[in-house]
PDB file of N, CA and C in Angstrom:
ATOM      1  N   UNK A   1     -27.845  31.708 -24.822  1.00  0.00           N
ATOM      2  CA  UNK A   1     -26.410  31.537 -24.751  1.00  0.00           C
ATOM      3  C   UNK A   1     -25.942  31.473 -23.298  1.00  0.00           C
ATOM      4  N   UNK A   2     -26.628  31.912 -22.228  1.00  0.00           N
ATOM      5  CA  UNK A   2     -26.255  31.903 -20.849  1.00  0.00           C
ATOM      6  C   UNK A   2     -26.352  31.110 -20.423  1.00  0.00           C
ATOM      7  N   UNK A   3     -27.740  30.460 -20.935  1.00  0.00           N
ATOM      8  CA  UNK A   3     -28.121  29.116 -19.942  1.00  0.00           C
ATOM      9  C   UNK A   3     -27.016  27.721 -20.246  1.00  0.00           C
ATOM     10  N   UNK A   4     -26.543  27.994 -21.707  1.00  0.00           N
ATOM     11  CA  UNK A   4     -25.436  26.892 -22.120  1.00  0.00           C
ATOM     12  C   UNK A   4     -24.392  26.886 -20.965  1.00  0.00           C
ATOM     13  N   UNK A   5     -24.321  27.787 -21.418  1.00  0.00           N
ATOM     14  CA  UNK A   5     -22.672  28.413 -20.293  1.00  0.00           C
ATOM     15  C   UNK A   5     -22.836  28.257 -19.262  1.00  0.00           C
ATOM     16  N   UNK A   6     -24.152  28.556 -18.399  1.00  0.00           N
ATOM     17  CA  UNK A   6     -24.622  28.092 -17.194  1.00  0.00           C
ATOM     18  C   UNK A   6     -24.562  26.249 -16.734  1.00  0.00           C
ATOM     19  N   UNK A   7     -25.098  25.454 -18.210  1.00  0.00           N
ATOM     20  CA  UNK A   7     -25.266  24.320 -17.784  1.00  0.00           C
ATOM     21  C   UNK A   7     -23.469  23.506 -17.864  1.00  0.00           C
ATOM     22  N   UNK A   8     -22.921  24.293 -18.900  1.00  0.00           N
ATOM     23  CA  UNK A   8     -21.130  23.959 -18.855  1.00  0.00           C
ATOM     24  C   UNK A   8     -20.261  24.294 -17.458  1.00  0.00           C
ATOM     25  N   UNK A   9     -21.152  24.859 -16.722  1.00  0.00           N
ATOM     26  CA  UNK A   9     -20.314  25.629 -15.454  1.00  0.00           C
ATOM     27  C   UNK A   9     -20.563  24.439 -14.204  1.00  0.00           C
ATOM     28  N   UNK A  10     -22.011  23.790 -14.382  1.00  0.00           N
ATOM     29  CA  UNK A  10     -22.251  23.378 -13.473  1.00  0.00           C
ATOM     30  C   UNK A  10     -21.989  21.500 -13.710  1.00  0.00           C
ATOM     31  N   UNK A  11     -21.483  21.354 -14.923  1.00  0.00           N
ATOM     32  CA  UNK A  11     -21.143  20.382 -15.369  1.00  0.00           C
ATOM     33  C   UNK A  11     -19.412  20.024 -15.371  1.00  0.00           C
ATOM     34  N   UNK A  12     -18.766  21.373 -15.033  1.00  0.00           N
ATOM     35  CA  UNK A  12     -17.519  21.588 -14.837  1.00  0.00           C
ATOM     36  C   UNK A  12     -17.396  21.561 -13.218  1.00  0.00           C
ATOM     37  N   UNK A  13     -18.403  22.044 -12.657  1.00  0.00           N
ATOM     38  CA  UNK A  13     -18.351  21.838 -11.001  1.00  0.00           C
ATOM     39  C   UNK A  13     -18.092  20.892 -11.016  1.00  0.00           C
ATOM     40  N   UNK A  14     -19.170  19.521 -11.045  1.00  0.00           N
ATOM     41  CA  UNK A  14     -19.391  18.303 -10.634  1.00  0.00           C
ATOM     42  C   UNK A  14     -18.504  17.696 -10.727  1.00  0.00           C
ATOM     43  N   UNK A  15     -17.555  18.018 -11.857  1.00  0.00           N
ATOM     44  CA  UNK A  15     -16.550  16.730 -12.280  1.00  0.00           C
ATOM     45  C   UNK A  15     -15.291  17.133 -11.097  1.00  0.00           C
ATOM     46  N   UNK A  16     -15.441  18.585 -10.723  1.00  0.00           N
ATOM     47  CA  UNK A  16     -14.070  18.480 -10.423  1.00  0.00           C
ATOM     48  C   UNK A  16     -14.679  18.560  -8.644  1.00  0.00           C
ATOM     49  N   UNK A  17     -16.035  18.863  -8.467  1.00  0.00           N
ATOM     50  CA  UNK A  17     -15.619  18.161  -7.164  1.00  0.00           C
ATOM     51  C   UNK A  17     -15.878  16.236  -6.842  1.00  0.00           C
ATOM     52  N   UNK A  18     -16.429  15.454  -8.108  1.00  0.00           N
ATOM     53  CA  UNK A  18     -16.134  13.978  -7.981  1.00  0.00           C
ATOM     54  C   UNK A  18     -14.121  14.181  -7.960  1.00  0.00           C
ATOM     55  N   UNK A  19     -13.546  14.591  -8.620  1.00  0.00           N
ATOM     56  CA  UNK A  19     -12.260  14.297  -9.172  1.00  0.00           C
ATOM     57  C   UNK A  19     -11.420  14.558  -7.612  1.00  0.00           C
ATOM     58  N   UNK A  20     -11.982  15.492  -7.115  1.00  0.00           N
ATOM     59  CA  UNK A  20     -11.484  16.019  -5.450  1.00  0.00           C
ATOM     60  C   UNK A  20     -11.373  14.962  -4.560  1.00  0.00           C
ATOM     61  N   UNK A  21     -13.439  14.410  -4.420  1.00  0.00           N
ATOM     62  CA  UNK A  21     -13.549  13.623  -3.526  1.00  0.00           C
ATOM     63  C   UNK A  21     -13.453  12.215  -3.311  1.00  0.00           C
ATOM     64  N   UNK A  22     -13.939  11.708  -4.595  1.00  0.00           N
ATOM     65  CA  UNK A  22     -14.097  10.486  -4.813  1.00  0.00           C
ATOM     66  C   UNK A  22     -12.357   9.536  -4.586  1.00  0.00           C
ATOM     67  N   UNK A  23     -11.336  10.138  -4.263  1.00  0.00           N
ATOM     68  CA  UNK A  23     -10.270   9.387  -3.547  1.00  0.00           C
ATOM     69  C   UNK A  23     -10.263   9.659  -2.023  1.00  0.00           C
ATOM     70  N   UNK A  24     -11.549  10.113  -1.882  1.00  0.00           N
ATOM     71  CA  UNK A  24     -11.111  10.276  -0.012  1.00  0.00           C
ATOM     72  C   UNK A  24     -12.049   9.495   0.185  1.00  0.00           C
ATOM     73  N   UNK A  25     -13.119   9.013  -0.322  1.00  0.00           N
ATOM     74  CA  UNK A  25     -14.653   8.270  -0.409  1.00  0.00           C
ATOM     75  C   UNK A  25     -14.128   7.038  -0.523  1.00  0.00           C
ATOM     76  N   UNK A  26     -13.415   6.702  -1.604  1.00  0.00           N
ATOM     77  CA  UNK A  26     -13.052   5.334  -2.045  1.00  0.00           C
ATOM     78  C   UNK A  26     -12.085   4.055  -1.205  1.00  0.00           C
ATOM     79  N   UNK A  27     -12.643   3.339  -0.846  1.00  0.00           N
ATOM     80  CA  UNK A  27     -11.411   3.024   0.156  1.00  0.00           C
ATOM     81  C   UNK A  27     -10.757   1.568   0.096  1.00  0.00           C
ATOM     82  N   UNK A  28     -10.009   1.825  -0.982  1.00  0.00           N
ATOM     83  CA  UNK A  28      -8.965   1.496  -1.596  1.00  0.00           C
ATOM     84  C   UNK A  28      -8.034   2.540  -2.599  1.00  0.00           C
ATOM     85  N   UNK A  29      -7.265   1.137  -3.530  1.00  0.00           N
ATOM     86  CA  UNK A  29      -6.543   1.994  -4.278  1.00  0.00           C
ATOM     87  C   UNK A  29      -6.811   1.316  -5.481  1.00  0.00           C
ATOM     88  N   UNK A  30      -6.380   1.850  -6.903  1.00  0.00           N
ATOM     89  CA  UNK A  30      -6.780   1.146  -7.664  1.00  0.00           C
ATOM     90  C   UNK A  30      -5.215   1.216  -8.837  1.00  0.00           C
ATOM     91  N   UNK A  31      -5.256  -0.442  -9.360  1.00  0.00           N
ATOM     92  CA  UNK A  31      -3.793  -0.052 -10.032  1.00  0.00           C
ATOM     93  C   UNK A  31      -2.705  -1.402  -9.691  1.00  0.00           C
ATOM     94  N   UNK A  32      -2.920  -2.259 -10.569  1.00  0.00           N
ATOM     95  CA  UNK A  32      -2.267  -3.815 -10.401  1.00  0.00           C
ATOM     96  C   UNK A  32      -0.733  -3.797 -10.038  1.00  0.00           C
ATOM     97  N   UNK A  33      -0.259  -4.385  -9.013  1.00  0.00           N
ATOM     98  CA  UNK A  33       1.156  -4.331  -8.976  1.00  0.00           C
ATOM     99  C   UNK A  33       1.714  -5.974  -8.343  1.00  0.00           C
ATOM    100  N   UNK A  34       2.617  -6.038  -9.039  1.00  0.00           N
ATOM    101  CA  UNK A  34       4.144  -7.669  -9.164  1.00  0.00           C
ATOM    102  C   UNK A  34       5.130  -6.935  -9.401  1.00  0.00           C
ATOM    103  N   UNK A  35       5.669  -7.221  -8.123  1.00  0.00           N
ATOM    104  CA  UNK A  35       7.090  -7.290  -8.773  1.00  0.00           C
ATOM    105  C   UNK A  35       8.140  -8.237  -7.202  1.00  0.00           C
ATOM    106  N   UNK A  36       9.567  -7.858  -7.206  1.00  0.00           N
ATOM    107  CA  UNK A  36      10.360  -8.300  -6.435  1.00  0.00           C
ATOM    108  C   UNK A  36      11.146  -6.968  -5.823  1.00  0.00           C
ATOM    109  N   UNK A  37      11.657  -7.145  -4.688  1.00  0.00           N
ATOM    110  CA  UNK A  37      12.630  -6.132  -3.492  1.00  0.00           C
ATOM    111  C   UNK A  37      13.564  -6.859  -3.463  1.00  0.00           C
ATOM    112  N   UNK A  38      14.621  -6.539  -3.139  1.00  0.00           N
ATOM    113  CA  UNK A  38      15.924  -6.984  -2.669  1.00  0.00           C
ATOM    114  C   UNK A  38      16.531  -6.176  -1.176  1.00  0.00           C
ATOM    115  N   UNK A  39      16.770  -6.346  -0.584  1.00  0.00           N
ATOM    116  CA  UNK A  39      16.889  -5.956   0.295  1.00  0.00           C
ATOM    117  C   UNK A  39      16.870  -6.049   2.058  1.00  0.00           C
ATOM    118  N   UNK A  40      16.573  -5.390   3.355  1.00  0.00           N
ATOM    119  CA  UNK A  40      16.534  -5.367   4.612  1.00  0.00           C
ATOM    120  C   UNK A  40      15.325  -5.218   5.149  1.00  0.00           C
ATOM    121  N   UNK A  41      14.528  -5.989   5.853  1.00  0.00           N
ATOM    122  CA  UNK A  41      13.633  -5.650   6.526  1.00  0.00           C
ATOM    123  C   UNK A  41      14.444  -4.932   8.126  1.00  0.00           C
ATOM    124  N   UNK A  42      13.448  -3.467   8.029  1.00  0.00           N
ATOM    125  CA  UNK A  42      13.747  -2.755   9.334  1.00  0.00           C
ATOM    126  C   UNK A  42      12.829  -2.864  10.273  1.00  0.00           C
ATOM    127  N   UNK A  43      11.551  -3.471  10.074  1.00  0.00           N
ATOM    128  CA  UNK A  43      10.791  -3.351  11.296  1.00  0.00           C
ATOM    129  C   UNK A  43       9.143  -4.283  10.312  1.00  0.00           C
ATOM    130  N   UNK A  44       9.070  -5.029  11.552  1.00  0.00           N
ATOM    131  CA  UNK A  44       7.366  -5.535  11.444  1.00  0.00           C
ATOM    132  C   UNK A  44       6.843  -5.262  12.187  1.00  0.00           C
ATOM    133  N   UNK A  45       5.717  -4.681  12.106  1.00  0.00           N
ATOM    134  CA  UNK A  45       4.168  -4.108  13.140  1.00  0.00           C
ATOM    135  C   UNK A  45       3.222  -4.274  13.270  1.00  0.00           C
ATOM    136  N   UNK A  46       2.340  -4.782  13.921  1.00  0.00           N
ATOM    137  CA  UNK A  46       0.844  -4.830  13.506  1.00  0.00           C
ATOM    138  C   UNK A  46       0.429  -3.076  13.668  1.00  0.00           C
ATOM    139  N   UNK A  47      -0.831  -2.977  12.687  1.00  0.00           N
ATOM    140  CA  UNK A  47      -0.842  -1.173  12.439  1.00  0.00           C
ATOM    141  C   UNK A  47      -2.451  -1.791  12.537  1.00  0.00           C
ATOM    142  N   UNK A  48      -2.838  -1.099  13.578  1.00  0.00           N
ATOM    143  CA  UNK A  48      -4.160  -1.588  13.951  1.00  0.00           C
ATOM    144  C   UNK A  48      -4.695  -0.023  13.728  1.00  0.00           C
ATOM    145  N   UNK A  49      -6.032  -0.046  13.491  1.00  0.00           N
ATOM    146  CA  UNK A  49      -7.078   1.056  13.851  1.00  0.00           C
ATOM    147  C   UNK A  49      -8.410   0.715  13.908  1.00  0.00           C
ATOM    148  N   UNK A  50      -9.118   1.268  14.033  1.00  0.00           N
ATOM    149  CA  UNK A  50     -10.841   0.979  14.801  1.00  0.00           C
ATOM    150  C   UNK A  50     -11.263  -0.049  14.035  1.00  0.00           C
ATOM    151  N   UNK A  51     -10.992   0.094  12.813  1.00  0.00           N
ATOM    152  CA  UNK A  51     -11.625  -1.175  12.017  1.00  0.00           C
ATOM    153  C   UNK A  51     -11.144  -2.422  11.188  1.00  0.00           C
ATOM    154  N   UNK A  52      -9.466  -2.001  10.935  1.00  0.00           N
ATOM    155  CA  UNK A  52      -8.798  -2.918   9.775  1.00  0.00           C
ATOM    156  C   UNK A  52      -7.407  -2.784  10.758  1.00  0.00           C
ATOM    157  N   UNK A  53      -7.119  -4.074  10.683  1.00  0.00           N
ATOM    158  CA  UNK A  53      -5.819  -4.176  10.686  1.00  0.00           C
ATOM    159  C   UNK A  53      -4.405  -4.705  10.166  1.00  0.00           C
ATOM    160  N   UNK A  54      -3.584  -4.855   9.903  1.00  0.00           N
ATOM    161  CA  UNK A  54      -2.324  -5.496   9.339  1.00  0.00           C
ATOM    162  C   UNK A  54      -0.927  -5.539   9.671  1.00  0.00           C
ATOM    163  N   UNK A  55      -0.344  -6.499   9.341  1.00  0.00           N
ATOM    164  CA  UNK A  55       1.040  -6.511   9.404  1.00  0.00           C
ATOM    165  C   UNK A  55       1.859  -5.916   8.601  1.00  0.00           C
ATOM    166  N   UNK A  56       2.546  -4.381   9.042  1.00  0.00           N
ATOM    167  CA  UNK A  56       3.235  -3.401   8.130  1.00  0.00           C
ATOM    168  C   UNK A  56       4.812  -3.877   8.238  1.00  0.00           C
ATOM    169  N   UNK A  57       5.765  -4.121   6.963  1.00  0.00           N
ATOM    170  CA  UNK A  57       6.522  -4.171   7.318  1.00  0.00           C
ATOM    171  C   UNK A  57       7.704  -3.744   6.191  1.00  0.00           C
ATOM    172  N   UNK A  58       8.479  -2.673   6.777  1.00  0.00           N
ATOM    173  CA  UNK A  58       9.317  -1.452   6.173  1.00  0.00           C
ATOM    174  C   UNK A  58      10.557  -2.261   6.154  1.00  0.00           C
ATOM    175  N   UNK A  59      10.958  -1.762   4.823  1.00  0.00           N
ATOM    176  CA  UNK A  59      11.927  -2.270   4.427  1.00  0.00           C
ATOM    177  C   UNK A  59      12.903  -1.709   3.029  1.00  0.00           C
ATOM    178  N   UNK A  60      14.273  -1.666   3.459  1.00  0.00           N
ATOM    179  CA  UNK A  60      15.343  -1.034   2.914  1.00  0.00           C
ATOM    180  C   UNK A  60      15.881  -1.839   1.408  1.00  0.00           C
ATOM    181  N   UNK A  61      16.451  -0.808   0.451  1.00  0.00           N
ATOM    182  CA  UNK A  61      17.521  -1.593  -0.166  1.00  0.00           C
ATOM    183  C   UNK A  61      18.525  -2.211   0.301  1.00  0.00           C
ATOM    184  N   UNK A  62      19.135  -0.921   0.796  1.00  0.00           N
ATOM    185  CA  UNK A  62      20.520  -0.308   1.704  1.00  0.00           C
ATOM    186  C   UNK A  62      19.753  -0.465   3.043  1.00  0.00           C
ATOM    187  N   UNK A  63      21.295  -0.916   3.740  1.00  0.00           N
ATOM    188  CA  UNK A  63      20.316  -0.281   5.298  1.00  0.00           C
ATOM    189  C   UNK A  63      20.748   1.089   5.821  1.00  0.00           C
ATOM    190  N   UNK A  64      22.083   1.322   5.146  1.00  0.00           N
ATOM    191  CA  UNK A  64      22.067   2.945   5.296  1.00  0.00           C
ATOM    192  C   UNK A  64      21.252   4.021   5.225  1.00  0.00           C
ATOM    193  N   UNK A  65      20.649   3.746   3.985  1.00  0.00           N
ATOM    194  CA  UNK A  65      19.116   4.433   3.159  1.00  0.00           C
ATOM    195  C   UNK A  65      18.362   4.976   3.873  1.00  0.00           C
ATOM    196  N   UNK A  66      18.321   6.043   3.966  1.00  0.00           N
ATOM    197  CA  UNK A  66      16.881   6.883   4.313  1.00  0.00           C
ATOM    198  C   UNK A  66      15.515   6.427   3.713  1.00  0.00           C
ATOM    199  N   UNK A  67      15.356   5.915   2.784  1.00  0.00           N
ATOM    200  CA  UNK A  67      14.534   5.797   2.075  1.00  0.00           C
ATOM    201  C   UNK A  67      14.012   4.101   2.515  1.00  0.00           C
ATOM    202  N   UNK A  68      12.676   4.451   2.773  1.00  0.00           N
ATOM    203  CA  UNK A  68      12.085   2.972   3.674  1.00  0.00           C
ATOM    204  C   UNK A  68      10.980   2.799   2.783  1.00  0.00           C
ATOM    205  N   UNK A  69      10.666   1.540   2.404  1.00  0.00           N
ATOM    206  CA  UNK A  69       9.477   1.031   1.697  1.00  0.00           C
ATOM    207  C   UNK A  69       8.275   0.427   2.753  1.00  0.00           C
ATOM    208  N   UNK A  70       6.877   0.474   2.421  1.00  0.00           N
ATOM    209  CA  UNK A  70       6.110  -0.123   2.930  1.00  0.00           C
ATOM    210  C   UNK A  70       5.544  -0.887   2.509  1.00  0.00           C
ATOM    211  N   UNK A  71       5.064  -2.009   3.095  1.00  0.00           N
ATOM    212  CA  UNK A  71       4.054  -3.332   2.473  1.00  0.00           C
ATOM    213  C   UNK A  71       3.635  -4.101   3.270  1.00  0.00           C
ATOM    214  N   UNK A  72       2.836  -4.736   3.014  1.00  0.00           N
ATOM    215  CA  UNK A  72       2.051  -5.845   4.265  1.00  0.00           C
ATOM    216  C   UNK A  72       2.309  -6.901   4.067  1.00  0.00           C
ATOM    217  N   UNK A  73       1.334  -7.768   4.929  1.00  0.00           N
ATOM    218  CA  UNK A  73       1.610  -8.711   4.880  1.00  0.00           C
ATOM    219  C   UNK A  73       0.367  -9.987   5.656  1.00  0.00           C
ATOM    220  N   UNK A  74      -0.131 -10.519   5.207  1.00  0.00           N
ATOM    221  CA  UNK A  74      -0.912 -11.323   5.352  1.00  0.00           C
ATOM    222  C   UNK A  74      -1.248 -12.786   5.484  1.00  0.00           C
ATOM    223  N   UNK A  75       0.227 -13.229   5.543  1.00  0.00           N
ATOM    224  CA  UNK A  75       0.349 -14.637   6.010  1.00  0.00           C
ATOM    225  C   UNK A  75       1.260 -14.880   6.919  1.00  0.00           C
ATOM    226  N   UNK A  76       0.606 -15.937   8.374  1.00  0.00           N
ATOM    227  CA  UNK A  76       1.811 -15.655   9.036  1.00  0.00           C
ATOM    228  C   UNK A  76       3.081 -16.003   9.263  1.00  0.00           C
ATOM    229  N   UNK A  77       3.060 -17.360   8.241  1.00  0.00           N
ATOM    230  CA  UNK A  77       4.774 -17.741   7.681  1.00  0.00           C
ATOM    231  C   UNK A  77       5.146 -16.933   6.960  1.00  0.00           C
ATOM    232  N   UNK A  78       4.890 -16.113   6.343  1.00  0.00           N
ATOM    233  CA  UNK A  78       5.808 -14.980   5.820  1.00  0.00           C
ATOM    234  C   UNK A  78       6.251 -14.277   6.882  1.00  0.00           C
ATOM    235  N   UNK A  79       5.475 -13.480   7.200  1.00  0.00           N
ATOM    236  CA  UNK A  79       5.043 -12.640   8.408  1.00  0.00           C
ATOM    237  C   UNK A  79       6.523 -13.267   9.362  1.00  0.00           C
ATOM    238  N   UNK A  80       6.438 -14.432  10.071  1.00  0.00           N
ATOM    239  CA  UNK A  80       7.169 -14.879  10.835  1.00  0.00           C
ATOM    240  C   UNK A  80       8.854 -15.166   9.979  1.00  0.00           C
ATOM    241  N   UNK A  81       9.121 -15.386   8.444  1.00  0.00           N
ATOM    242  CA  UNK A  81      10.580 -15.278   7.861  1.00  0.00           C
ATOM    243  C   UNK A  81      10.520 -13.703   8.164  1.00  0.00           C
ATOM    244  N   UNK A  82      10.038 -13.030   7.827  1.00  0.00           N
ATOM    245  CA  UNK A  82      10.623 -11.888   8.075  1.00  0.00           C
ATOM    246  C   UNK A  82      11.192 -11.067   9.273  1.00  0.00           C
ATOM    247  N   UNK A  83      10.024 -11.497  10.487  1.00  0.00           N
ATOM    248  CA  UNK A  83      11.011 -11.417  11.244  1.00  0.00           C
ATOM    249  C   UNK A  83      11.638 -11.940  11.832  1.00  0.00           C
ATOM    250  N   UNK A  84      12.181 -13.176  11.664  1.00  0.00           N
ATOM    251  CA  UNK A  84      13.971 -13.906  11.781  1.00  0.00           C
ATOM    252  C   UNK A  84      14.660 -12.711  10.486  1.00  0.00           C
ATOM    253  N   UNK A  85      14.328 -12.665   9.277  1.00  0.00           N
ATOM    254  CA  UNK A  85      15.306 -12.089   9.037  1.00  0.00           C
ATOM    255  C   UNK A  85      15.526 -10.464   9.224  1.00  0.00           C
ATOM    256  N   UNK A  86      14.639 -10.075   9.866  1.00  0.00           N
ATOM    257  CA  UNK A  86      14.895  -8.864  10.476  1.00  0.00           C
ATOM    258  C   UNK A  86      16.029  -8.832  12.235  1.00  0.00           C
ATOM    259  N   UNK A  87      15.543 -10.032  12.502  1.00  0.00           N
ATOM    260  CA  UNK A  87      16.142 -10.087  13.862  1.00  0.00           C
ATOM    261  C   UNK A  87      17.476 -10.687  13.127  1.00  0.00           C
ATOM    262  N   UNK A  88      18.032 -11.343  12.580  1.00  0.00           N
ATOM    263  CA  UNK A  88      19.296 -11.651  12.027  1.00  0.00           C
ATOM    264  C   UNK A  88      19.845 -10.776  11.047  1.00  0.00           C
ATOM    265  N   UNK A  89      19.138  -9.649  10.987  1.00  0.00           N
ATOM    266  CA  UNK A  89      20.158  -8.504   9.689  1.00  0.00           C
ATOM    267  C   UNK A  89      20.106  -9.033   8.566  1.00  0.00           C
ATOM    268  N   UNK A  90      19.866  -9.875   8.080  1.00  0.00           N
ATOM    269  CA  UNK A  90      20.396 -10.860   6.501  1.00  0.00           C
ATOM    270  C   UNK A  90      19.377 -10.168   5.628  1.00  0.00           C
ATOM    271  N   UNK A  91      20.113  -9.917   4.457  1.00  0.00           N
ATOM    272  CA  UNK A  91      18.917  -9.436   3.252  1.00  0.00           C
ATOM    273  C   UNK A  91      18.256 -10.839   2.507  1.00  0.00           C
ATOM    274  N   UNK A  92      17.113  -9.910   2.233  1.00  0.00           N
ATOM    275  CA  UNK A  92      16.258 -11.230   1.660  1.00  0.00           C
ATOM    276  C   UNK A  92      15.850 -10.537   0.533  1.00  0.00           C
ATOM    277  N   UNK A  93      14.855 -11.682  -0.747  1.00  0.00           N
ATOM    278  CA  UNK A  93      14.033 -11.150  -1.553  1.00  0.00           C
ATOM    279  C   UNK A  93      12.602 -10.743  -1.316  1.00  0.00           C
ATOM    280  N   UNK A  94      11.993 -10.071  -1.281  1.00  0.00           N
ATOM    281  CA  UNK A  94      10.808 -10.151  -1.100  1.00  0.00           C
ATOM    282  C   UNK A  94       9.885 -10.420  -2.672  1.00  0.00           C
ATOM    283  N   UNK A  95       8.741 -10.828  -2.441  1.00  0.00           N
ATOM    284  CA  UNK A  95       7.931 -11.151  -3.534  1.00  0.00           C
ATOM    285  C   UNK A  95       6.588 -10.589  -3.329  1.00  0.00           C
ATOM    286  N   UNK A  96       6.203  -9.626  -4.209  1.00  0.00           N
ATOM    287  CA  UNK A  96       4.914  -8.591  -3.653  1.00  0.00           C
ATOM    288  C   UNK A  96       3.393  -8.504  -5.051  1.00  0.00           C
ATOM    289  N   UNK A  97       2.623  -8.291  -4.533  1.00  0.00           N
ATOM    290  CA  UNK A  97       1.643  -8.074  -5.483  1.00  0.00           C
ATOM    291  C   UNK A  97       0.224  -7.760  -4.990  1.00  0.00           C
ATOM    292  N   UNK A  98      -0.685  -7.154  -5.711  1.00  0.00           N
ATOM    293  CA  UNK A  98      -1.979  -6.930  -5.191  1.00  0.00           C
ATOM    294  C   UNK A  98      -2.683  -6.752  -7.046  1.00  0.00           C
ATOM    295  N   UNK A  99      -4.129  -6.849  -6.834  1.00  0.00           N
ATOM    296  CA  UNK A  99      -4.692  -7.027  -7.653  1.00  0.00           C
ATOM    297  C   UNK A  99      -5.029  -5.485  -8.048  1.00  0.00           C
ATOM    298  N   UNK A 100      -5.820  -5.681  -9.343  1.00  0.00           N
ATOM    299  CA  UNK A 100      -6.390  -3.924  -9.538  1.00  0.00           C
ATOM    300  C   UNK A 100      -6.594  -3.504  -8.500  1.00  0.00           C
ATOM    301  N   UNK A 101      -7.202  -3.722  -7.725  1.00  0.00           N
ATOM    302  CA  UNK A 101      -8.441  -2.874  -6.468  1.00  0.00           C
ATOM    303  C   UNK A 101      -7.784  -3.325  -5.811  1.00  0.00           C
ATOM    304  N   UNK A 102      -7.055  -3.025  -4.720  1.00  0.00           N
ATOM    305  CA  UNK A 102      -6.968  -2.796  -3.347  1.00  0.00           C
ATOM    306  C   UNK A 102      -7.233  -2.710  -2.307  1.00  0.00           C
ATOM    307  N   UNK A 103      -8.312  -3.371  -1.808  1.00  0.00           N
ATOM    308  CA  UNK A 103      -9.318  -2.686  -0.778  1.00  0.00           C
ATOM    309  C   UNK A 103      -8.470  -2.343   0.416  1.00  0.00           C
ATOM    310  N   UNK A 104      -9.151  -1.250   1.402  1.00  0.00           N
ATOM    311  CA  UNK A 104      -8.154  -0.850   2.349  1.00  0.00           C
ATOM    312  C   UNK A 104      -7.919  -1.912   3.446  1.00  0.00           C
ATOM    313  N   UNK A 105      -8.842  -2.817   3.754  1.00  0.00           N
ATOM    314  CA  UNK A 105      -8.920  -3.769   4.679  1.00  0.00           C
ATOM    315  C   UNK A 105      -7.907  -5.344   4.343  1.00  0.00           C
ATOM    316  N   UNK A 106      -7.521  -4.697   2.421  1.00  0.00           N
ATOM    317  CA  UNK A 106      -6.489  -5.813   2.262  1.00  0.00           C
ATOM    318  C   UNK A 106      -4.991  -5.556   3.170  1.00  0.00           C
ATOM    319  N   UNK A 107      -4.961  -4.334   3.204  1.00  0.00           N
ATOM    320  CA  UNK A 107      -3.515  -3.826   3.417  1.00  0.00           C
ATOM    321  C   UNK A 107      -3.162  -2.500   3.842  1.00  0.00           C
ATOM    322  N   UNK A 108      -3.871  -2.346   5.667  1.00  0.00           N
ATOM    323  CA  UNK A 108      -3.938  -0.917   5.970  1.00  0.00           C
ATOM    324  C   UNK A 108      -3.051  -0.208   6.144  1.00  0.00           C
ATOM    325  N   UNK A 109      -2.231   0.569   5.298  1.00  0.00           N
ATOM    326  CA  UNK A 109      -1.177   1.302   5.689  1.00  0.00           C
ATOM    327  C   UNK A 109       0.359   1.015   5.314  1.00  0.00           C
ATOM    328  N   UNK A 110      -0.209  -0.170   4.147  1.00  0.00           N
ATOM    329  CA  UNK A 110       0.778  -0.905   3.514  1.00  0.00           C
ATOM    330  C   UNK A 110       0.581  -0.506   1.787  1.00  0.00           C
ATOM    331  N   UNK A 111       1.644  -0.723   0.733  1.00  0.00           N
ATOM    332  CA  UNK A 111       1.475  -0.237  -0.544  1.00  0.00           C
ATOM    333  C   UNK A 111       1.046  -0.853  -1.426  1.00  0.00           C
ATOM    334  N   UNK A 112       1.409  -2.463  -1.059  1.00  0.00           N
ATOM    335  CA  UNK A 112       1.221  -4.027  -1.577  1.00  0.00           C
ATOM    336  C   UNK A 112       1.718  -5.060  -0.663  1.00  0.00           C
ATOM    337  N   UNK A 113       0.919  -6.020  -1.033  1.00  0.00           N
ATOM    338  CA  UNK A 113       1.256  -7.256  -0.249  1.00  0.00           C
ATOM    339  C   UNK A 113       2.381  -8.046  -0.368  1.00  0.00           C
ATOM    340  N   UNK A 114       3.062  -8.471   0.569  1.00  0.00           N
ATOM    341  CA  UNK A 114       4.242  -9.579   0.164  1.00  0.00           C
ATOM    342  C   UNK A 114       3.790 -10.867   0.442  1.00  0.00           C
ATOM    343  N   UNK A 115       3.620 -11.932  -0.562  1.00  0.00           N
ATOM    344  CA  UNK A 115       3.300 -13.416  -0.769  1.00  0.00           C
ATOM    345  C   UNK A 115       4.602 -14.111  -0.606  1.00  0.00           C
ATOM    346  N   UNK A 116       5.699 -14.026  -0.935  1.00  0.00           N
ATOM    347  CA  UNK A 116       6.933 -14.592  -0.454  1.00  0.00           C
ATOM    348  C   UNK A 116       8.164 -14.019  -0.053  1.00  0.00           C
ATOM    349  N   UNK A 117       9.142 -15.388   0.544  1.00  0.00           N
ATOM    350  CA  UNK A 117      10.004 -14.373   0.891  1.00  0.00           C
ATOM    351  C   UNK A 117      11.627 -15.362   0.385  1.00  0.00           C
ATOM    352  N   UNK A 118      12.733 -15.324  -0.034  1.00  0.00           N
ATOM    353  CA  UNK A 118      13.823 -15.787   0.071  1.00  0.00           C
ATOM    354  C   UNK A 118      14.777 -15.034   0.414  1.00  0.00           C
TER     355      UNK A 118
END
């Protein structure tokens, strides 16, 4: 009866240290997303680090709003409407999406990608 309980203990370890680590290991995200923004772009950046880099670019409903969204961006006619319409204040639509998987090198430091813009 111990050794059961023994082999349930160590079978209860494992899972919960995969369940711990395996999102710090993994590098992406996983989890399909489309949809549309309405709103202000406040700022475009390139967000570089040792190995991946991208074009981050935060953006409001409101421009009052505390509340700032992130997303990338990977083409550079998008890339470049956005910022005219960041440098002109004008709200735009944005058009965003990424596939299941995510890899981190799609979009470092971004939530999803933006493919268009009106």
């Amino acid at each position: 009866m111990a050794q059961k309980h023994n082999k349930l203990g160590w079978i209860i370890f494992i899972v919960g240290i995969l369940f711990f680590t395996l999102p710090l290991i993994f590098p992406g995200n996983l989890g399909a997303t489309i949809g549309t923004h309405t709103g202000v772009v406040t700022a475009v950046e390139y967000n570089s680090n040792i190995i991946w880099g991208a074009n981050i670019v935060y953006f409001k409903t409101v421009r009052e709003s505390s509340q700032e969204d992130r997303y990338c961006v990977n083409n550079e006619n998008v890339k470049n409407q956005l910022i005219e319409a960041q440098k002109n204040k004008k709200e735009v639509t944005i058009y965003f999406r990424n596939n299941f998987i995510m890899w981190k090198w799609d979009c470092n430091g971004g939530e999803t990608i933006i493919y268009k813009v009106e």
